[in-house]
Protein backbone atom coordinates (compact mmCIF):
# COMPACT_ATOMS: atom_id res chain seq x y z
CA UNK A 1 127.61 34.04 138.18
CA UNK A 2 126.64 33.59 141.91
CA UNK A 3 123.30 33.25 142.60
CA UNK A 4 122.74 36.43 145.68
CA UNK A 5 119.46 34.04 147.09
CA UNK A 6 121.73 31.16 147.83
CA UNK A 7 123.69 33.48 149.57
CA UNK A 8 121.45 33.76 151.78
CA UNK A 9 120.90 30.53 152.09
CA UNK A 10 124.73 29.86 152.87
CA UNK A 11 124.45 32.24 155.59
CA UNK A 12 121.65 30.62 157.35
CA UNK A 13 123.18 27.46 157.72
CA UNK A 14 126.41 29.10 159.33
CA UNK A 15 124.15 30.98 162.10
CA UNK A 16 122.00 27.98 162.22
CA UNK A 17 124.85 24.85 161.84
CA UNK A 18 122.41 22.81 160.82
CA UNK A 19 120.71 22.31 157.05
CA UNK A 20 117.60 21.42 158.83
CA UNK A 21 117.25 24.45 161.49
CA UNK A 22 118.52 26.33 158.36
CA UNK A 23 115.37 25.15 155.87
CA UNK A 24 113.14 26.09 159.25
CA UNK A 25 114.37 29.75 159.64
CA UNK A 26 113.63 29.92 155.72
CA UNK A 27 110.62 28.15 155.88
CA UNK A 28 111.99 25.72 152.98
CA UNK A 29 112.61 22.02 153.13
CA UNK A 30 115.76 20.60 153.71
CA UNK A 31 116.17 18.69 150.10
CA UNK A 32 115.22 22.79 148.59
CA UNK A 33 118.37 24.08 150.88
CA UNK A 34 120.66 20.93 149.70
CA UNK A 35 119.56 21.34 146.18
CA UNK A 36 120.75 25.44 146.58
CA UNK A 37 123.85 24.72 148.70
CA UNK A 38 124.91 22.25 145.57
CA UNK A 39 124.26 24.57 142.82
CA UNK A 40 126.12 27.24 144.52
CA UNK A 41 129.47 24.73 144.74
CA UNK A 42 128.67 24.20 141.51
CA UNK A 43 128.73 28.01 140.62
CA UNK A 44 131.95 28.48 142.55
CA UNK A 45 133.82 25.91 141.96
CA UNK A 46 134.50 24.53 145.75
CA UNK A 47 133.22 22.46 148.45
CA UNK A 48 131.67 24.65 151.22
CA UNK A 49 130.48 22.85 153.65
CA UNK A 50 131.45 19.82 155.71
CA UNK A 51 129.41 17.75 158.37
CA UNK A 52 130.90 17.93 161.95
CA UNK A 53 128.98 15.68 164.30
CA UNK A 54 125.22 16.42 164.17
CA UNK A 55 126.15 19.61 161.88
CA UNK A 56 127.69 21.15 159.39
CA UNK A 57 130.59 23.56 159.08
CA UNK A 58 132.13 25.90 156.40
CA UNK A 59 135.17 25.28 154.80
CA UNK A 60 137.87 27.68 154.85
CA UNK A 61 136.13 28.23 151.22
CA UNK A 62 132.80 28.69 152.51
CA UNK A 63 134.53 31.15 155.10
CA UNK A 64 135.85 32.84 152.06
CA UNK A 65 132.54 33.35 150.35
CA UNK A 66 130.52 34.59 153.75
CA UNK A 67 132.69 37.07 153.95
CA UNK A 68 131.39 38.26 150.66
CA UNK A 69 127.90 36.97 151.44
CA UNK A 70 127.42 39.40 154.27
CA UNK A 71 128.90 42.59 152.07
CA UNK A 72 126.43 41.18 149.11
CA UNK A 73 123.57 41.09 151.30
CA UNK A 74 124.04 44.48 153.07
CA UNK A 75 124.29 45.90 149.98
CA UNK A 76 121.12 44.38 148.31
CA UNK A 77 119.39 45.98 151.80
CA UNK A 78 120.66 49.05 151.12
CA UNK A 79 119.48 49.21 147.33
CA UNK A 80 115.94 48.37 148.72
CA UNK A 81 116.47 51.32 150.76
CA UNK A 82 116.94 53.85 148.31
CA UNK A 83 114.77 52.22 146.00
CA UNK A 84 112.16 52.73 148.58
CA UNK A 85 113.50 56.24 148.98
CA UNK A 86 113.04 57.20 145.53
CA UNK A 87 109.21 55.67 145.23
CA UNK A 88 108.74 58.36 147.89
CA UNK A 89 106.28 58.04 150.96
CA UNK A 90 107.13 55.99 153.76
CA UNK A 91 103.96 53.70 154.07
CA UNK A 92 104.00 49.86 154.90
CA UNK A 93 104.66 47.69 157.64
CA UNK A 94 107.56 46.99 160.02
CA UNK A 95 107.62 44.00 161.84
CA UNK A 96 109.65 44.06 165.44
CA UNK A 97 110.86 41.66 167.62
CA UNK A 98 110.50 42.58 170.88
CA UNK A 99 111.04 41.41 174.75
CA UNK A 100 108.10 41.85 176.91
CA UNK A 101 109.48 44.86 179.30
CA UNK A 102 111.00 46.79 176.27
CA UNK A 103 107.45 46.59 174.40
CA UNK A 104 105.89 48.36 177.26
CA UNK A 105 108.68 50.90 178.34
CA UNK A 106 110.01 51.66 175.22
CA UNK A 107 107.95 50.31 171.77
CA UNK A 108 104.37 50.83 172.98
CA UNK A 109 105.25 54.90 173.16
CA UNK A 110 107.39 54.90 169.96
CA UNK A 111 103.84 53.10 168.01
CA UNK A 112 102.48 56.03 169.32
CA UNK A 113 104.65 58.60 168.27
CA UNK A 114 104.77 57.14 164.67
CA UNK A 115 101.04 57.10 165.01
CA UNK A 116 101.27 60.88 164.97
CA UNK A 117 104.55 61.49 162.64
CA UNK A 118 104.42 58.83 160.40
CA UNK A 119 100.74 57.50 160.23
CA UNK A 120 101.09 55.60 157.08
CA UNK A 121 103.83 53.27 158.97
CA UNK A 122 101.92 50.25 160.79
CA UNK A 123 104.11 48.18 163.45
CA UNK A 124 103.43 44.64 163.91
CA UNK A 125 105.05 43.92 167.36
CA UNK A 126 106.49 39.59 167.87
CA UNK A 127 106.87 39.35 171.75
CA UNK A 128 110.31 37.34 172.08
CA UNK A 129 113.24 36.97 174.34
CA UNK A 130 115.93 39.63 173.47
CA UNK A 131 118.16 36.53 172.38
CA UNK A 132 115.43 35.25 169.67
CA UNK A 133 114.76 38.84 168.50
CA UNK A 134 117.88 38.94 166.28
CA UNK A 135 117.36 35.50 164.77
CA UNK A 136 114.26 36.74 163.68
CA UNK A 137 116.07 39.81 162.12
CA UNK A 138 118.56 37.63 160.69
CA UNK A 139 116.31 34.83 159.14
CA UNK A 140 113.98 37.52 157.59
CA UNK A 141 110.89 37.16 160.31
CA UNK A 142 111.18 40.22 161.66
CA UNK A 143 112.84 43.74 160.52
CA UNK A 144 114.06 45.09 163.90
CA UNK A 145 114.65 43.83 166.88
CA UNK A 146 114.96 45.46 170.26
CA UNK A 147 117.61 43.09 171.94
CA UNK A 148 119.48 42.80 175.23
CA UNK A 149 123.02 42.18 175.21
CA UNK A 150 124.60 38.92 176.65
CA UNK A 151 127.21 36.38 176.86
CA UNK A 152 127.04 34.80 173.49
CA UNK A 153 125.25 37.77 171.77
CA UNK A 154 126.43 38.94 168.30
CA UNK A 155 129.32 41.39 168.96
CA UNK A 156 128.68 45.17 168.39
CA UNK A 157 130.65 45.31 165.07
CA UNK A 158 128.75 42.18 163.74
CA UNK A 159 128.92 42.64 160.16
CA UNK A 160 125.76 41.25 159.51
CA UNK A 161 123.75 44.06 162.03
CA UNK A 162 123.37 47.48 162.36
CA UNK A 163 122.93 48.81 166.07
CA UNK A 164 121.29 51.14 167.54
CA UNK A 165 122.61 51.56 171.27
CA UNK A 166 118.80 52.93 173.68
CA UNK A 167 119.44 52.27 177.15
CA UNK A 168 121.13 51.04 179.67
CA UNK A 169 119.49 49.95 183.37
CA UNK A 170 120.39 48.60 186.64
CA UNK A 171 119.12 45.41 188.44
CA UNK A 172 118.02 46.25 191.67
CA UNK A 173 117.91 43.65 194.80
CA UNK A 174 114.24 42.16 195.60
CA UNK A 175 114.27 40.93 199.05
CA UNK A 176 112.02 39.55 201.29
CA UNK A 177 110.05 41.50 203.38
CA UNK A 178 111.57 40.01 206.45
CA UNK A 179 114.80 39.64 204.75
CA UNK A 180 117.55 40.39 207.73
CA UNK A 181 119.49 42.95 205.24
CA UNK A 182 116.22 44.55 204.45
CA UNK A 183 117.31 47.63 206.39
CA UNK A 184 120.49 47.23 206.04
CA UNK A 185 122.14 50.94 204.19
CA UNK A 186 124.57 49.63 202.28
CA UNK A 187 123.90 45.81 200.66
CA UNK A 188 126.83 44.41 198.10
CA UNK A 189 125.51 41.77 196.11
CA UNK A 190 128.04 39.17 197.94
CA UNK A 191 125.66 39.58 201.01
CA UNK A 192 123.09 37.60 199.28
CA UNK A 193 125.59 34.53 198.55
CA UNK A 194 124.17 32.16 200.94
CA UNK A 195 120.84 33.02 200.17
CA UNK A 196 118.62 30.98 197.68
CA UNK A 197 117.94 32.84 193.83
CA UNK A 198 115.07 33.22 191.72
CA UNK A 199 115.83 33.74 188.40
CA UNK A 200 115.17 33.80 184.49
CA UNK A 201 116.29 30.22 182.87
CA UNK A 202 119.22 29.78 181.16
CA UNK A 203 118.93 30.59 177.63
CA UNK A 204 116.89 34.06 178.91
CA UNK A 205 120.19 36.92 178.61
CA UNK A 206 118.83 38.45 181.90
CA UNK A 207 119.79 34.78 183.41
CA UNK A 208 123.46 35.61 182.06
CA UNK A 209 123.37 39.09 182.98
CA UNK A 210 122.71 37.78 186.80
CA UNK A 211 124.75 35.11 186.92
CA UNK A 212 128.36 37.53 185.71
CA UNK A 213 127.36 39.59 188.08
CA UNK A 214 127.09 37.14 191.13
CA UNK A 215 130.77 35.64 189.33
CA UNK A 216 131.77 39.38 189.71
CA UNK A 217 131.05 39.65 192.99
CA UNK A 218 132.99 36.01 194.11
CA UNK A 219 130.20 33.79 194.10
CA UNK A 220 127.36 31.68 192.04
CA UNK A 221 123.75 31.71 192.77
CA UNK A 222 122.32 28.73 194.11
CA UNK A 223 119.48 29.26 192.10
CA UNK A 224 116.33 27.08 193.50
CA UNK A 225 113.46 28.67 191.52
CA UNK A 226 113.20 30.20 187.96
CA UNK A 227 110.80 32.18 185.67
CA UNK A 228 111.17 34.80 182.89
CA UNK A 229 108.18 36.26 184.43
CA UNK A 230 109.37 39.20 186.69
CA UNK A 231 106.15 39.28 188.14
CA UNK A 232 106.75 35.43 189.40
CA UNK A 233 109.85 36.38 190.37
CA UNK A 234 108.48 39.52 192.39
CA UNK A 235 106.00 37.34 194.01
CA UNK A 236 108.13 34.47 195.09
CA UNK A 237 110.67 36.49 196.73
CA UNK A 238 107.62 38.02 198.70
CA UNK A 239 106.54 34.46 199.71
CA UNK A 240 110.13 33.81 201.05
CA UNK A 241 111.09 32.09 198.42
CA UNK A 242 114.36 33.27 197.93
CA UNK A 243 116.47 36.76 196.25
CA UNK A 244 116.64 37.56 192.77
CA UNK A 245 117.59 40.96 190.77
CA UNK A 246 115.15 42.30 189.13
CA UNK A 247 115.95 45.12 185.71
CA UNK A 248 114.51 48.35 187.51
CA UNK A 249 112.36 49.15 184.71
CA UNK A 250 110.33 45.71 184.94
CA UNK A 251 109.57 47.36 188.40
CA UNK A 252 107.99 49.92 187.69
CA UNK A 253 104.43 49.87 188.61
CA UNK A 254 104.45 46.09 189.57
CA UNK A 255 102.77 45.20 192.42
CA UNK A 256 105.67 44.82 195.68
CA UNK A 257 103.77 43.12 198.42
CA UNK A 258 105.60 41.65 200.69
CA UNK A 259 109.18 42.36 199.44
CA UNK A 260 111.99 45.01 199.71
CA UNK A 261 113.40 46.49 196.84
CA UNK A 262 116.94 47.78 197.13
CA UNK A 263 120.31 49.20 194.72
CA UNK A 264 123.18 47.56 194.85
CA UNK A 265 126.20 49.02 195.73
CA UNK A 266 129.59 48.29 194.32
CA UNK A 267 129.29 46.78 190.25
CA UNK A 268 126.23 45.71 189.53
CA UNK A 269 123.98 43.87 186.81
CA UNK A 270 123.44 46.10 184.31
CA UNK A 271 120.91 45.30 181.31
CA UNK A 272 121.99 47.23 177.66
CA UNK A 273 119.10 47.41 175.46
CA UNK A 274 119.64 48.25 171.64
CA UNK A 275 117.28 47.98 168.35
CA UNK A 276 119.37 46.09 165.46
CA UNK A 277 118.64 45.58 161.91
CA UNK A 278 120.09 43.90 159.11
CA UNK A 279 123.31 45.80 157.81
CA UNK A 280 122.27 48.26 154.94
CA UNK A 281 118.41 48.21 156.24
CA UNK A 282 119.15 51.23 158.72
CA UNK A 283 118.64 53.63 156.47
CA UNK A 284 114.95 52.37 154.65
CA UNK A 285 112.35 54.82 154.98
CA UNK A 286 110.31 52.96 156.52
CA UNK A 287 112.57 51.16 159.44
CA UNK A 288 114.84 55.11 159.62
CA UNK A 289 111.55 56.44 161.73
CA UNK A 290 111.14 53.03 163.58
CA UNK A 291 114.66 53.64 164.90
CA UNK A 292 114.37 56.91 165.60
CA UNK A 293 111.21 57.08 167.79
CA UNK A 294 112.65 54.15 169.65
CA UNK A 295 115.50 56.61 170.38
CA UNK A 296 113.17 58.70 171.45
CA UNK A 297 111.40 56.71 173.68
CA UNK A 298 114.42 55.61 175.35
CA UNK A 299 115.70 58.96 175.98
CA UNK A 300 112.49 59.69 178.23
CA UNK A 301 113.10 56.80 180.35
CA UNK A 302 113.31 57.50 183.94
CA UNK A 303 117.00 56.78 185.20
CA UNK A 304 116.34 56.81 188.70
């Protein structure tokens, strides 16, 4: 009989291709995820894992068994669910993983929504980086996260997620105040090619979402300056510091001294914001009105 907790186990090495990042994420030590990772060859009968370079890697038997692994796993969420369900009364706490712009357009008015539907859920909010927010879901840390899509970001029909799509935003140009295309009517993002970029650091998905578009538009960004602070950003383009894009909504009552703040025309960096949980968690009663005011919230964004 296979043991469901070192399933887990096997899938946190495979996201995390290492036993020791693995062991982190679980907050056990390496020689406790070795010990679990041999017991469970020894329940199935097959090797599962083999080092390449400074990781490890599944064999096409360890392939076979994820597979299974994630359907185990969903499942097991799922029978919390209803279990929860049935015990009746949604009361507890949800943890979310959140980016800093998405807490304050979009989570801080869904806490207080649920503070008035659903007062006996309490939300304990983890400010991180919409790429960290589903490893937190994944690894256990967190029970939603509100995530931005990017280049290297679980796919949509991840079988380890459930998604929930909220919004979806334009970057607009920040200029310079004195910027010569400041007045300009019509700016195209391949204007700004000679110009030097501030920007999030790699690693940030804004940073990706930028840098497509500028490969979209027939150039890359010679990016001199970075922060994941907008407000940074914001206030070294008004120093002369450079361009940058900017999502509209982290623009919204921010301080625009000095700069010029314009659309782009033509295709243009777009961020998509969703809330994910782990596969068969959508439904819990306490994470189903989570999700839903976060709908909510979303749905009284301002588009323009």
């Amino acid at each position: 009989m296979i043991d469901p907790r070192r399933l887990r186990i096997l899938r946190a090495v495979a996201d995390h291709r290492t036993v020791t990042a693995a062991a982190a994420a679980l907050y056990l030590t390496p020689s406790a995820v070795s010990q679990q990772l041999a017991a469970l060859e020894q329940e199935t009968g097959h090797s599962l894992l083999t080092r390449s370079g400074r990781g490890v890697r599944l064999t096409a038997a360890g392939e076979i068994l994820l597979t299974h692994a994630h359907a185990v796993l969903a499942q097991l969420e799922r029978a919390e669910s209803e279990l929860a369900d049935y015990a009746g009364g949604a009361a507890g706490e949800v943890t979310v993983a959140a980016f800093a712009t998405g807490i304050a357009e979009v989570l801080a008015p869904a806490i207080r929504d649920l503070a008035d539907r659903s007062p006996g859920i309490r939300v304990r909010v983890r400010d991180s980086e919409g790429d960290e927010s589903l490893t937190l879901v994944l690894d256990g840390e967190a029970d939603l996260a509100l995530a931005v899509e990017y280049r290297g970001a679980p796919r949509a029909d991840d079988v380890r997620l459930a998604r929930v799509p909220l919004y979806a935003e334009p970057f607009d140009a920040v200029l310079p105040g004195g910027h010569p295309l400041g007045q300009d009517p019509h700016l195209a993002l391949a204007d700004l090619a000679a110009d030097d970029w501030i920007g999030p650091y790699p690693g940030n998905p804004c940073h990706d979402v930028v840098l497509l578009a500028c490969e979209q538009a027939g150039f890359e960004p010679r990016l001199v300056h970075s922060s994941d602070d907008f407000r940074a950003v914001v206030a070294l383009a008004g120093a002369g510091a450079g361009v940058a894009l900017v999502p509209r909504s982290a623009l919204r009552g921010m301080e625009l001294k000095d700069t010029v703040v314009r659309p782009v025309e033509g295709p243009a960096a777009t961020r998509r914001v969703f809330a994910a949980v782990r596969r068969g968690a959508e439904r819990h009663p306490l994470i189903r009105p989570v999700l839903d005011a976060l709908a909510g919230s979303a749905a009284g964004l301002p588009t323009g």
